[in-house]
PDB file of N, CA and C in Angstrom:
ATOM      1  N   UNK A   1       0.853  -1.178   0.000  1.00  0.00           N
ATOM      2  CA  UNK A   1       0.000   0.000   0.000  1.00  0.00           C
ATOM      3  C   UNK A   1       0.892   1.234   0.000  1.00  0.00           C
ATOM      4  N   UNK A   2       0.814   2.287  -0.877  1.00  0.00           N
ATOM      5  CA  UNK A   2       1.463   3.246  -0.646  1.00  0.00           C
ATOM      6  C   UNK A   2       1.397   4.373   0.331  1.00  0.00           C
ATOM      7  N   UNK A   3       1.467   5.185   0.593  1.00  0.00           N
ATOM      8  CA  UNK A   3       1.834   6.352   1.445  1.00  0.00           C
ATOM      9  C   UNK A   3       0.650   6.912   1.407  1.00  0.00           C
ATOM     10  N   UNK A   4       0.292   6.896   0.525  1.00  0.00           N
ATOM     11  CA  UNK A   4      -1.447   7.953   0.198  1.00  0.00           C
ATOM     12  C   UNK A   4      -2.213   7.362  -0.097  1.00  0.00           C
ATOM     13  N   UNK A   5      -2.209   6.041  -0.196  1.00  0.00           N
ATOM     14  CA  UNK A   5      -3.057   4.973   0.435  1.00  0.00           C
ATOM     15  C   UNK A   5      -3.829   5.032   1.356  1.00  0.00           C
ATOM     16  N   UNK A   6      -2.729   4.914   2.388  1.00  0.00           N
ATOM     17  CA  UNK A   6      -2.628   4.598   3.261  1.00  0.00           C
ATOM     18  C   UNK A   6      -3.545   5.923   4.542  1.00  0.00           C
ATOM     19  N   UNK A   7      -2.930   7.661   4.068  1.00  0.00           N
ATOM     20  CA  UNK A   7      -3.508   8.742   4.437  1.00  0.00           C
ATOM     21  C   UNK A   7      -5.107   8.992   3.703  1.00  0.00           C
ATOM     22  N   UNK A   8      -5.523   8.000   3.047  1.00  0.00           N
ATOM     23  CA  UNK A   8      -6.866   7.821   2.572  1.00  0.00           C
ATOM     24  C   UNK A   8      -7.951   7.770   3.235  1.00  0.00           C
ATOM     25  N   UNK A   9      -7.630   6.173   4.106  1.00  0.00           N
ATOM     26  CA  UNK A   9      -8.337   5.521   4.594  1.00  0.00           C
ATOM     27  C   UNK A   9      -8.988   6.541   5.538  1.00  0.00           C
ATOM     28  N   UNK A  10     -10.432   5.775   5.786  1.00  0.00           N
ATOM     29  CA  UNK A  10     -11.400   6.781   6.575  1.00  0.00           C
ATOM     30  C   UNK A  10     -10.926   5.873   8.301  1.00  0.00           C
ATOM     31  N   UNK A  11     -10.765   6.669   8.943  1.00  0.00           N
ATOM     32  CA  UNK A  11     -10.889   5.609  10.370  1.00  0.00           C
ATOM     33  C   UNK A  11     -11.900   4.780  10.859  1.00  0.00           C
ATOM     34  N   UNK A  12     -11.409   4.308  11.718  1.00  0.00           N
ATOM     35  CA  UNK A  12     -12.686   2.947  11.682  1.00  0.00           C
ATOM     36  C   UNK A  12     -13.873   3.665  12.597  1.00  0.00           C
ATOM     37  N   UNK A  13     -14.855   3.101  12.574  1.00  0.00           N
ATOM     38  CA  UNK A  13     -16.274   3.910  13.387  1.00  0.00           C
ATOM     39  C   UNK A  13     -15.735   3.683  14.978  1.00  0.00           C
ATOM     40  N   UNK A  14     -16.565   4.560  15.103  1.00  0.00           N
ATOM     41  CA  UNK A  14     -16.753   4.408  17.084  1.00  0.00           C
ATOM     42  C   UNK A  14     -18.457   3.306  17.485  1.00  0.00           C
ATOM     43  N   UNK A  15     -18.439   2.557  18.220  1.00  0.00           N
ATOM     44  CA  UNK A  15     -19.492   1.535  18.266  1.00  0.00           C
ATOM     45  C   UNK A  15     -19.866   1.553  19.748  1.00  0.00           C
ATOM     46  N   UNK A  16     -20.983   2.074  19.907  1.00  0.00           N
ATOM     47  CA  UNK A  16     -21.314   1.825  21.498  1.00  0.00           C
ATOM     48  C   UNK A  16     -22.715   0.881  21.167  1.00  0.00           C
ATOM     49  N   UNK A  17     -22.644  -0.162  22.228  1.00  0.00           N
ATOM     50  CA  UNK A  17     -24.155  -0.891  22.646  1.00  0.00           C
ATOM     51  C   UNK A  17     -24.613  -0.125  23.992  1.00  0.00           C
ATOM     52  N   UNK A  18     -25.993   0.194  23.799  1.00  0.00           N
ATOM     53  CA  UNK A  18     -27.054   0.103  24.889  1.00  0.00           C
ATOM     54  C   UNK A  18     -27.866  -0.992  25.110  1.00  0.00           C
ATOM     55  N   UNK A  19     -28.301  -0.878  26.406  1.00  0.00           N
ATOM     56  CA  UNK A  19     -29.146  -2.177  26.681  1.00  0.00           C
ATOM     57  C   UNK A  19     -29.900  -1.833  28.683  1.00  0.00           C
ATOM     58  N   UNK A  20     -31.610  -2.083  28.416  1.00  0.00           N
ATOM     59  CA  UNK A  20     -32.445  -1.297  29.593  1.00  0.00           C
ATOM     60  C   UNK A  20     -33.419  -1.000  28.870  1.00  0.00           C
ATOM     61  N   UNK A  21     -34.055  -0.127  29.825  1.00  0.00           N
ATOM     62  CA  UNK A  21     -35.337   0.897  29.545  1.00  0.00           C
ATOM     63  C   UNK A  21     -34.832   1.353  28.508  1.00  0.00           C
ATOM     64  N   UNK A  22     -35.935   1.554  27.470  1.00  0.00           N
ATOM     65  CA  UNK A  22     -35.806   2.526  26.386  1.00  0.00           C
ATOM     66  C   UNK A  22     -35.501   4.007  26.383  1.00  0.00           C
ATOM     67  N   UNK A  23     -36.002   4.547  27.253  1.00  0.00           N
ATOM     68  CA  UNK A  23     -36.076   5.428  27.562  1.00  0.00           C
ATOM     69  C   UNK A  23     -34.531   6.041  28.226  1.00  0.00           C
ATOM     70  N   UNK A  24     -34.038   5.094  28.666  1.00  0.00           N
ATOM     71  CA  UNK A  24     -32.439   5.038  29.502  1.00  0.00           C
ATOM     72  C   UNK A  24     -31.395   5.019  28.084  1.00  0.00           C
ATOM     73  N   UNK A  25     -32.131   3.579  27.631  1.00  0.00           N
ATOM     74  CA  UNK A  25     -30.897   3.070  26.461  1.00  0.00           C
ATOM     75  C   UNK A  25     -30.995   4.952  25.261  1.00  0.00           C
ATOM     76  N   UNK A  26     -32.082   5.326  25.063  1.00  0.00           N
ATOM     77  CA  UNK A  26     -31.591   6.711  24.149  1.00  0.00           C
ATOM     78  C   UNK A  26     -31.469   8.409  24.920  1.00  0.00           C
ATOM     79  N   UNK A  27     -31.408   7.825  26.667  1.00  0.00           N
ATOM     80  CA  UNK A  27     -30.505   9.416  27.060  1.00  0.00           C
ATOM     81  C   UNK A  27     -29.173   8.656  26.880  1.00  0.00           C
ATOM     82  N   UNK A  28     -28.744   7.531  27.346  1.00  0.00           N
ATOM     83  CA  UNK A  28     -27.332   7.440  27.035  1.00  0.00           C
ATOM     84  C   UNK A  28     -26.603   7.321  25.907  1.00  0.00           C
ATOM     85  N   UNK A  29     -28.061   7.306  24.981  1.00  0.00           N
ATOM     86  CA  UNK A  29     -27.333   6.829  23.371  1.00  0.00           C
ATOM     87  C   UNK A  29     -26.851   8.509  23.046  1.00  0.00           C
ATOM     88  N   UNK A  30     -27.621   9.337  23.689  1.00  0.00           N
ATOM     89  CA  UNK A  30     -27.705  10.929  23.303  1.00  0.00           C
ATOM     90  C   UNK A  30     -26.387  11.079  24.071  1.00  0.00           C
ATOM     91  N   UNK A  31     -26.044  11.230  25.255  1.00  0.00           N
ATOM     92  CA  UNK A  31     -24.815  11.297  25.995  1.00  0.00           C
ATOM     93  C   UNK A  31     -24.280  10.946  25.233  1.00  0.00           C
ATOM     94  N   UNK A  32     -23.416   9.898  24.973  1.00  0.00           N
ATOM     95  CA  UNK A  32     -22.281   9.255  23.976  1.00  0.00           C
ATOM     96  C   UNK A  32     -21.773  10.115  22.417  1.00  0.00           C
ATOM     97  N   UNK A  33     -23.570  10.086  22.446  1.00  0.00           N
ATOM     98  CA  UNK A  33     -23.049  11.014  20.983  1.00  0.00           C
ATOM     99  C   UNK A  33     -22.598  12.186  20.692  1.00  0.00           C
ATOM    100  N   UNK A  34     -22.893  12.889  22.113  1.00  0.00           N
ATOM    101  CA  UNK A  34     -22.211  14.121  22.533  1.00  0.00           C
ATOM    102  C   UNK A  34     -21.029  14.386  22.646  1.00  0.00           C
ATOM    103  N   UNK A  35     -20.300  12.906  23.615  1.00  0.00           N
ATOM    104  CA  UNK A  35     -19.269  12.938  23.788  1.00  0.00           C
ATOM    105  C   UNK A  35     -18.236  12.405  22.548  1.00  0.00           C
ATOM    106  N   UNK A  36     -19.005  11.820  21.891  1.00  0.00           N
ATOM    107  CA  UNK A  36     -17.948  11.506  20.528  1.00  0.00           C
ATOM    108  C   UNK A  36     -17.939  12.812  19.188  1.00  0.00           C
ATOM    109  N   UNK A  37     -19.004  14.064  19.379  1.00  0.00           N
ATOM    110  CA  UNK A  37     -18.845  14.828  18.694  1.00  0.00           C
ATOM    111  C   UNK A  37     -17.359  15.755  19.698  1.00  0.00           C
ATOM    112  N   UNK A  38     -17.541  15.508  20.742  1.00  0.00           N
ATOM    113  CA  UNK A  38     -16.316  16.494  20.924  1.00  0.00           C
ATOM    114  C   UNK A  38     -15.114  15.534  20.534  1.00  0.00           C
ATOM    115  N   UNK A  39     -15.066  14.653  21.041  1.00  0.00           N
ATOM    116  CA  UNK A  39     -13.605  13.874  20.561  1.00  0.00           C
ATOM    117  C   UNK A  39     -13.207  13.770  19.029  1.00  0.00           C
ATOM    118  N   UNK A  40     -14.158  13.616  18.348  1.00  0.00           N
ATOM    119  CA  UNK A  40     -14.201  13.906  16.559  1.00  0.00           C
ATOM    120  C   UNK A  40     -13.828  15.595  16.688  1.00  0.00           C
ATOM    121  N   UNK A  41     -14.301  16.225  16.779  1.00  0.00           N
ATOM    122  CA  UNK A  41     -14.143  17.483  16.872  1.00  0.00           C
ATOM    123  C   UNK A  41     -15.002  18.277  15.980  1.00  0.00           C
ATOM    124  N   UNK A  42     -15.822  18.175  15.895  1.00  0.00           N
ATOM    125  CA  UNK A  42     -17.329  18.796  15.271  1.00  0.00           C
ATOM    126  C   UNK A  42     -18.153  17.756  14.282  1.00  0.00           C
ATOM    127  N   UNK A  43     -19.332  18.204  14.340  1.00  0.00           N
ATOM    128  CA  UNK A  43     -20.485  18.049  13.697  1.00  0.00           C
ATOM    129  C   UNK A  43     -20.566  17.227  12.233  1.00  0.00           C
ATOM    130  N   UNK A  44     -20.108  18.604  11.423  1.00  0.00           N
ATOM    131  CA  UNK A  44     -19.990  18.661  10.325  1.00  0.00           C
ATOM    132  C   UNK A  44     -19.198  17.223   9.540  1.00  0.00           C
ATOM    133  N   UNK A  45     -18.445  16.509   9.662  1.00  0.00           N
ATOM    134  CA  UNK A  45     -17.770  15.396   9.548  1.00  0.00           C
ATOM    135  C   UNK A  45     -18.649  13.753   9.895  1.00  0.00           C
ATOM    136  N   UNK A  46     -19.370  13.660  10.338  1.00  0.00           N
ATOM    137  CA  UNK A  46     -20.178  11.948  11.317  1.00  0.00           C
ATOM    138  C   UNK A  46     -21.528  11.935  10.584  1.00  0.00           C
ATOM    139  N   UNK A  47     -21.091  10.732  10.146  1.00  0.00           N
ATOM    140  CA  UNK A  47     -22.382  10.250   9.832  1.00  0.00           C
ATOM    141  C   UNK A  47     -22.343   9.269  10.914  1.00  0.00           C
ATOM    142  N   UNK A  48     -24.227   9.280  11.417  1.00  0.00           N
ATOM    143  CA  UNK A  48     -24.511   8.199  12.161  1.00  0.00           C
ATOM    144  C   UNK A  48     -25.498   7.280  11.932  1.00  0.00           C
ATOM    145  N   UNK A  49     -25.168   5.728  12.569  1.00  0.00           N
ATOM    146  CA  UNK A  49     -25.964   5.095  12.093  1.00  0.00           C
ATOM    147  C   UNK A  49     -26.914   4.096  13.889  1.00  0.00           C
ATOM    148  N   UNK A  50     -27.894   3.783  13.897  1.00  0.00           N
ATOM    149  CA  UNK A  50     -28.516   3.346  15.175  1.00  0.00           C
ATOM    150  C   UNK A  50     -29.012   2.263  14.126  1.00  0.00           C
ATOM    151  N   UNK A  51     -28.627   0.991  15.446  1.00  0.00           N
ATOM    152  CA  UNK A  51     -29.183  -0.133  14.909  1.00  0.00           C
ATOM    153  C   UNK A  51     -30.280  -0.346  16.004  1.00  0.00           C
ATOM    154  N   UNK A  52     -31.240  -0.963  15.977  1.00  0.00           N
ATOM    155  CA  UNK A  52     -32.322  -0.948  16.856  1.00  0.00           C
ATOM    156  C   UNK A  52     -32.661  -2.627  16.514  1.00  0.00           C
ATOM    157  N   UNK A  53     -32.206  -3.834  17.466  1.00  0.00           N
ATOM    158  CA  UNK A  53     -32.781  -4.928  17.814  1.00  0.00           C
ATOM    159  C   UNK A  53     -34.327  -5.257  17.677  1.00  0.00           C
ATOM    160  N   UNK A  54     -35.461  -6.027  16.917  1.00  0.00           N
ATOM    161  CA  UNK A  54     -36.352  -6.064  17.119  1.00  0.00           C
ATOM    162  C   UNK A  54     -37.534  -6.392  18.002  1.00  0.00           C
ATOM    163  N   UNK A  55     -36.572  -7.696  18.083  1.00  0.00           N
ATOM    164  CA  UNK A  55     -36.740  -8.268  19.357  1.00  0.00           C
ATOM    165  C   UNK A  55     -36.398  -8.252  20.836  1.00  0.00           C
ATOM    166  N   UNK A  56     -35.639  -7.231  21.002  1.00  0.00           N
ATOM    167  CA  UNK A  56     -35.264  -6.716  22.143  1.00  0.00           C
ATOM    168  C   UNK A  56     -36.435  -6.025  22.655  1.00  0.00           C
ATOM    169  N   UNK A  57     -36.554  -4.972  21.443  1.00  0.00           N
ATOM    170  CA  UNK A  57     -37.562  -3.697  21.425  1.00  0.00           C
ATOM    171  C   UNK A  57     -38.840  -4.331  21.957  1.00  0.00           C
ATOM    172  N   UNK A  58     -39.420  -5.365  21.292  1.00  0.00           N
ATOM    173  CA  UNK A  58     -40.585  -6.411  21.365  1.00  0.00           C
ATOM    174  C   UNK A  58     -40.510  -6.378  23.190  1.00  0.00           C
ATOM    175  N   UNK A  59     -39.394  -7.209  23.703  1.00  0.00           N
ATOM    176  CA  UNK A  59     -39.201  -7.279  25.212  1.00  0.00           C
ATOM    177  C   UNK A  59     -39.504  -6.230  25.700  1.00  0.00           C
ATOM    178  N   UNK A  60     -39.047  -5.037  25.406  1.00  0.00           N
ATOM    179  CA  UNK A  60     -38.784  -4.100  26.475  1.00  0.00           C
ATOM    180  C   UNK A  60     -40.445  -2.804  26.409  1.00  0.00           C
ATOM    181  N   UNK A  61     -41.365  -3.676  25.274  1.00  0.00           N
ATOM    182  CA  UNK A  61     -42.297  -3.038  25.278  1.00  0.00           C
ATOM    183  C   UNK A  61     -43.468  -3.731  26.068  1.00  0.00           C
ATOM    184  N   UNK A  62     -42.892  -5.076  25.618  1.00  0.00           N
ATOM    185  CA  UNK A  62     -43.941  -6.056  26.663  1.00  0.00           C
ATOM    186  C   UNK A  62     -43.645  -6.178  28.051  1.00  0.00           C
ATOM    187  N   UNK A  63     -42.676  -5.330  28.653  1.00  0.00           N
ATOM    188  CA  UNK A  63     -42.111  -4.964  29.874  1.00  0.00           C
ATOM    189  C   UNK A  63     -42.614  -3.827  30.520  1.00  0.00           C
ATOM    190  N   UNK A  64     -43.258  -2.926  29.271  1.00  0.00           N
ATOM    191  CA  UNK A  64     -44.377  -1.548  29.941  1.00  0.00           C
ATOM    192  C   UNK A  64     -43.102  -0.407  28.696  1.00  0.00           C
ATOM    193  N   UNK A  65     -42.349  -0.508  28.528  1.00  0.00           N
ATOM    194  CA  UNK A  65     -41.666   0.462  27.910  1.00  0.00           C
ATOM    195  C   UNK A  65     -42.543   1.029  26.723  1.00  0.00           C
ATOM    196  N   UNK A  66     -42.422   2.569  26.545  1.00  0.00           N
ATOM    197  CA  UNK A  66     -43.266   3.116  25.256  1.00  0.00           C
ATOM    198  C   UNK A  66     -42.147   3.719  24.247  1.00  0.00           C
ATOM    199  N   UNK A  67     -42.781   3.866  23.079  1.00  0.00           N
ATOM    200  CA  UNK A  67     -41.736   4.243  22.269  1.00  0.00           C
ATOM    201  C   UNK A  67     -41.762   5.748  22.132  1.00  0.00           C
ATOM    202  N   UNK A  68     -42.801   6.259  22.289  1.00  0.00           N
ATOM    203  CA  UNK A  68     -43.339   7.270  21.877  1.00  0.00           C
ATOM    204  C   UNK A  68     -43.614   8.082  23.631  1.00  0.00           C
ATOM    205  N   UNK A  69     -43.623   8.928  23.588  1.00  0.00           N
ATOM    206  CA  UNK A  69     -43.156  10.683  22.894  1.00  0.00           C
ATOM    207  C   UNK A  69     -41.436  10.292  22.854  1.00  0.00           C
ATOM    208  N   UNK A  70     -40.766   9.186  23.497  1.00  0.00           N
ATOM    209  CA  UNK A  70     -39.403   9.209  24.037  1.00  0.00           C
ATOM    210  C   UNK A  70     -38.653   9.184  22.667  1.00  0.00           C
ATOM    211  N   UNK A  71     -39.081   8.232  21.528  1.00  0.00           N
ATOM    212  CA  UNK A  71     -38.555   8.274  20.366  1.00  0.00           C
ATOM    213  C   UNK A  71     -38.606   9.724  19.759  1.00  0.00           C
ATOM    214  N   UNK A  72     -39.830  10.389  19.263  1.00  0.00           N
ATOM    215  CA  UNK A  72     -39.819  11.400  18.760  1.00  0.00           C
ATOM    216  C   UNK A  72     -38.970  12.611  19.129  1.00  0.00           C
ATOM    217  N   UNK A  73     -39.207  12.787  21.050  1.00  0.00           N
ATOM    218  CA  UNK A  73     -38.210  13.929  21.625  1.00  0.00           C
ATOM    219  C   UNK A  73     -36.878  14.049  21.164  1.00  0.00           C
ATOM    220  N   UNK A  74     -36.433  12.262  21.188  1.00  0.00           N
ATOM    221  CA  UNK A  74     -34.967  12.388  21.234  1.00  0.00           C
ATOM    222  C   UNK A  74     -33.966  12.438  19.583  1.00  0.00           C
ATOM    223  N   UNK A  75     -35.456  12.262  18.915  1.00  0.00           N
ATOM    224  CA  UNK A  75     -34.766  12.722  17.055  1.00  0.00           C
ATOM    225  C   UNK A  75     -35.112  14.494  17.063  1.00  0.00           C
ATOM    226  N   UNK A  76     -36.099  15.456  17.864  1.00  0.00           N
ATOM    227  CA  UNK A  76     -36.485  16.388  17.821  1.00  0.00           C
ATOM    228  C   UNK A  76     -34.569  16.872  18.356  1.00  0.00           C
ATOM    229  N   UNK A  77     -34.365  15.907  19.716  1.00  0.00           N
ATOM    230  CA  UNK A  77     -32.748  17.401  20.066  1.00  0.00           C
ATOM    231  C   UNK A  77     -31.838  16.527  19.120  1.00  0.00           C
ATOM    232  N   UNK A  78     -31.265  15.567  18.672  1.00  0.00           N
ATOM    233  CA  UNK A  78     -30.750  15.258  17.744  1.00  0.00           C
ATOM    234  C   UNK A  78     -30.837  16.441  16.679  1.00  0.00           C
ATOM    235  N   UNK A  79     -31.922  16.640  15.985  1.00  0.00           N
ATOM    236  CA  UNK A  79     -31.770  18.061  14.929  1.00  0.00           C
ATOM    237  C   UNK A  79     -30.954  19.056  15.303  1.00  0.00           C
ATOM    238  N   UNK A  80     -31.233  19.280  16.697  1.00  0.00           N
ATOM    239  CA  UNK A  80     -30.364  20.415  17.649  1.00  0.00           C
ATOM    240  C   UNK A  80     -29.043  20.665  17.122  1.00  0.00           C
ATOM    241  N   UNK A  81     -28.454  19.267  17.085  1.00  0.00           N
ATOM    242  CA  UNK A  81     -26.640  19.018  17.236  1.00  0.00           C
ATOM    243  C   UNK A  81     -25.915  19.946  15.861  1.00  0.00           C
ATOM    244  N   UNK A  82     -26.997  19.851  14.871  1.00  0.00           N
ATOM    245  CA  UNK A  82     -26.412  20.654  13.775  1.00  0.00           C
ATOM    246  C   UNK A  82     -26.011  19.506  12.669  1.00  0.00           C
ATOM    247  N   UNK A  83     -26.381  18.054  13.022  1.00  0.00           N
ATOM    248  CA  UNK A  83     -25.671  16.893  12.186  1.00  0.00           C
ATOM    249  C   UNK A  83     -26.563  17.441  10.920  1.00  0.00           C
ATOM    250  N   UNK A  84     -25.425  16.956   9.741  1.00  0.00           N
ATOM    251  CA  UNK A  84     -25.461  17.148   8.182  1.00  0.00           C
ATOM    252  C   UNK A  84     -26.807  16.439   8.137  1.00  0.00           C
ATOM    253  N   UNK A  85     -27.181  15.166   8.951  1.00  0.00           N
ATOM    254  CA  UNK A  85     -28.651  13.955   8.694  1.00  0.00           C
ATOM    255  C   UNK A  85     -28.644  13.611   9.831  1.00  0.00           C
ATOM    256  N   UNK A  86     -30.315  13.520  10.138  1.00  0.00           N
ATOM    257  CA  UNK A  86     -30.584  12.125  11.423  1.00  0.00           C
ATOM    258  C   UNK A  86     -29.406  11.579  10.885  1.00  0.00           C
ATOM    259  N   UNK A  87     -29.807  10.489  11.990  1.00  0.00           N
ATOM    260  CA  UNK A  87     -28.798   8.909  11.917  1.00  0.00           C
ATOM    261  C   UNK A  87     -30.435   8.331  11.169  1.00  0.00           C
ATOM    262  N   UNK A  88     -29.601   7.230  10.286  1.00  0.00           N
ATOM    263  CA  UNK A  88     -29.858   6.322   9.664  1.00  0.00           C
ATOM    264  C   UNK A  88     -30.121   4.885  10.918  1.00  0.00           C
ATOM    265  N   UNK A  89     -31.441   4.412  10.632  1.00  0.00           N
ATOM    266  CA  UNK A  89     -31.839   3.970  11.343  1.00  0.00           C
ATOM    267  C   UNK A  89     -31.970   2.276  11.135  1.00  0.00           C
ATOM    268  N   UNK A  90     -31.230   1.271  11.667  1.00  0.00           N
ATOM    269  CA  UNK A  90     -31.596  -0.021  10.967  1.00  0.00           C
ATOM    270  C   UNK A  90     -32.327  -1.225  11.839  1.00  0.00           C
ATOM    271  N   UNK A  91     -33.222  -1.766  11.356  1.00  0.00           N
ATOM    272  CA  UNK A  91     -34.491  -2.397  12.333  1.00  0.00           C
ATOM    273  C   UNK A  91     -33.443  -3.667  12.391  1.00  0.00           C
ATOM    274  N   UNK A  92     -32.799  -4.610  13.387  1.00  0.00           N
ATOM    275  CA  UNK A  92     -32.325  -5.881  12.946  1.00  0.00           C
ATOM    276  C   UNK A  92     -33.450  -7.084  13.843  1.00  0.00           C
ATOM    277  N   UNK A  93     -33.023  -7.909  12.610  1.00  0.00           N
ATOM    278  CA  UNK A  93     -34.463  -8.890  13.268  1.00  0.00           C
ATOM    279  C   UNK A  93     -34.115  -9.653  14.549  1.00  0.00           C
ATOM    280  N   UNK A  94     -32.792 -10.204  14.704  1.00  0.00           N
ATOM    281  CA  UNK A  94     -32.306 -10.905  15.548  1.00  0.00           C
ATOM    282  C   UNK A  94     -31.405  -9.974  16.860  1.00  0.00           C
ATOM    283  N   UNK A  95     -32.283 -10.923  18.020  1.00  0.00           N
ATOM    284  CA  UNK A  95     -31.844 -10.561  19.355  1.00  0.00           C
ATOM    285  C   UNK A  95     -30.611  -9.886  20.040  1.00  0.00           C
ATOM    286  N   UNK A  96     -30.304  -8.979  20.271  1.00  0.00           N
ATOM    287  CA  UNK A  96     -29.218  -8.232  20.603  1.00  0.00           C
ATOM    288  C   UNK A  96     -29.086  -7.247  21.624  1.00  0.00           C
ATOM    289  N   UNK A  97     -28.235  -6.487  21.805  1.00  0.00           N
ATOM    290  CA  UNK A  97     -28.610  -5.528  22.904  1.00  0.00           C
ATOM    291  C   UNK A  97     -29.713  -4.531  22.192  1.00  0.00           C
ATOM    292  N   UNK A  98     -30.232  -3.801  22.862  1.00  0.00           N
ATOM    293  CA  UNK A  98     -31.332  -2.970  22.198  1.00  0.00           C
ATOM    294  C   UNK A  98     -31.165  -1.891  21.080  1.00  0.00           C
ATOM    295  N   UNK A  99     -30.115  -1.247  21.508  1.00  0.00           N
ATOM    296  CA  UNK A  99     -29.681  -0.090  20.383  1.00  0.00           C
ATOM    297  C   UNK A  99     -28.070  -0.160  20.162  1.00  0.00           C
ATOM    298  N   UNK A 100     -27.676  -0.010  19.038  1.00  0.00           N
ATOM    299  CA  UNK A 100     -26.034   0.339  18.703  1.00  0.00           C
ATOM    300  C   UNK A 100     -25.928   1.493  18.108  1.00  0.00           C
ATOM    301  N   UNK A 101     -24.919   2.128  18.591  1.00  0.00           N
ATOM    302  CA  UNK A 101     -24.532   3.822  17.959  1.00  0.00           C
ATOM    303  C   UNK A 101     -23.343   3.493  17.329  1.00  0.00           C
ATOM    304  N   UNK A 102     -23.167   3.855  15.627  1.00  0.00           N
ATOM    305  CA  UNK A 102     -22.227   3.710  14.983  1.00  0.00           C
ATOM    306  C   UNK A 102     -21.706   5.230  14.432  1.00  0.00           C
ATOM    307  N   UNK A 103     -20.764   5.366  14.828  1.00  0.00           N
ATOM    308  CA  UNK A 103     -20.443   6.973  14.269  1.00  0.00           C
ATOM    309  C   UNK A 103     -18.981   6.846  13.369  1.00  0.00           C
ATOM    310  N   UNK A 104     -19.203   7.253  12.440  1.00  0.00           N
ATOM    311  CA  UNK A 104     -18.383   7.451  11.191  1.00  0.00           C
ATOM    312  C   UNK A 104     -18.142   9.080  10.898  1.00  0.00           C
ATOM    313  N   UNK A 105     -16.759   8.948  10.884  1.00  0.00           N
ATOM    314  CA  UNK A 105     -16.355  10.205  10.410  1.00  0.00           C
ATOM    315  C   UNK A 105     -15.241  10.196   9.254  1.00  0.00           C
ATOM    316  N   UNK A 106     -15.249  11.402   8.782  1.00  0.00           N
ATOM    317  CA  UNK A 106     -14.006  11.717   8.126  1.00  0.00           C
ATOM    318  C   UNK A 106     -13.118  12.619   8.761  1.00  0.00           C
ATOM    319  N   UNK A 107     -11.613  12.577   8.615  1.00  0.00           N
ATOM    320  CA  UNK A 107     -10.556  13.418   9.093  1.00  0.00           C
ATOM    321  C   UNK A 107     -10.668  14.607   8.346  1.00  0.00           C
TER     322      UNK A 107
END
């Protein structure tokens, strides 16, 4: 690989799992993402991506958890941050922790 190859490459994502109350798993998903916009060092650069378990979700609703107003609030301060897009949102069918925060940036 050459030299500028090599200064190409995008770095690898940052990956946090949540797992709890819904309501818990996206203030801490919001925390994190806060804290990885300062360590990236702005906004403008991250794309993000949230994977959302289906069957987790299934559990944690048949547990009393709601999705709603808690989902909507927390894409309403998300807009806040100034990101280029929501995060991209992916439903997975199989059992996992409840939510994953994938943040991708460029240098």
């Amino acid at each position: 690989m050459s030299k500028s190859d090599d200064t190409a490459r995008l770095p690898e994502p940052l990956v946090w799992t949540f797992d709890g109350p819904f309501e818990r798993c996206l203030a801490d998903l919001e925390d994190t993402l806060r804290r990885a916009m300062v360590m990236v060092g702005g906004v403008s650069r991250i794309a993000l991506l949230i994977e959302l378990s289906l069957p987790t979700l299934q559990r944690r609703m048949q547990a009393g958890d709601r999705l709603q107003p808690a989902w909507g609030d927390f894409l309403d301060r998300l807009g806040r941050y100034g990101l280029p897009a929501l995060p991209r949102v992916r439903h997975l069918p199989q059992p996992g922790p409840l939510a994953t925060l994938v943040v991708a940036w460029r240098p």
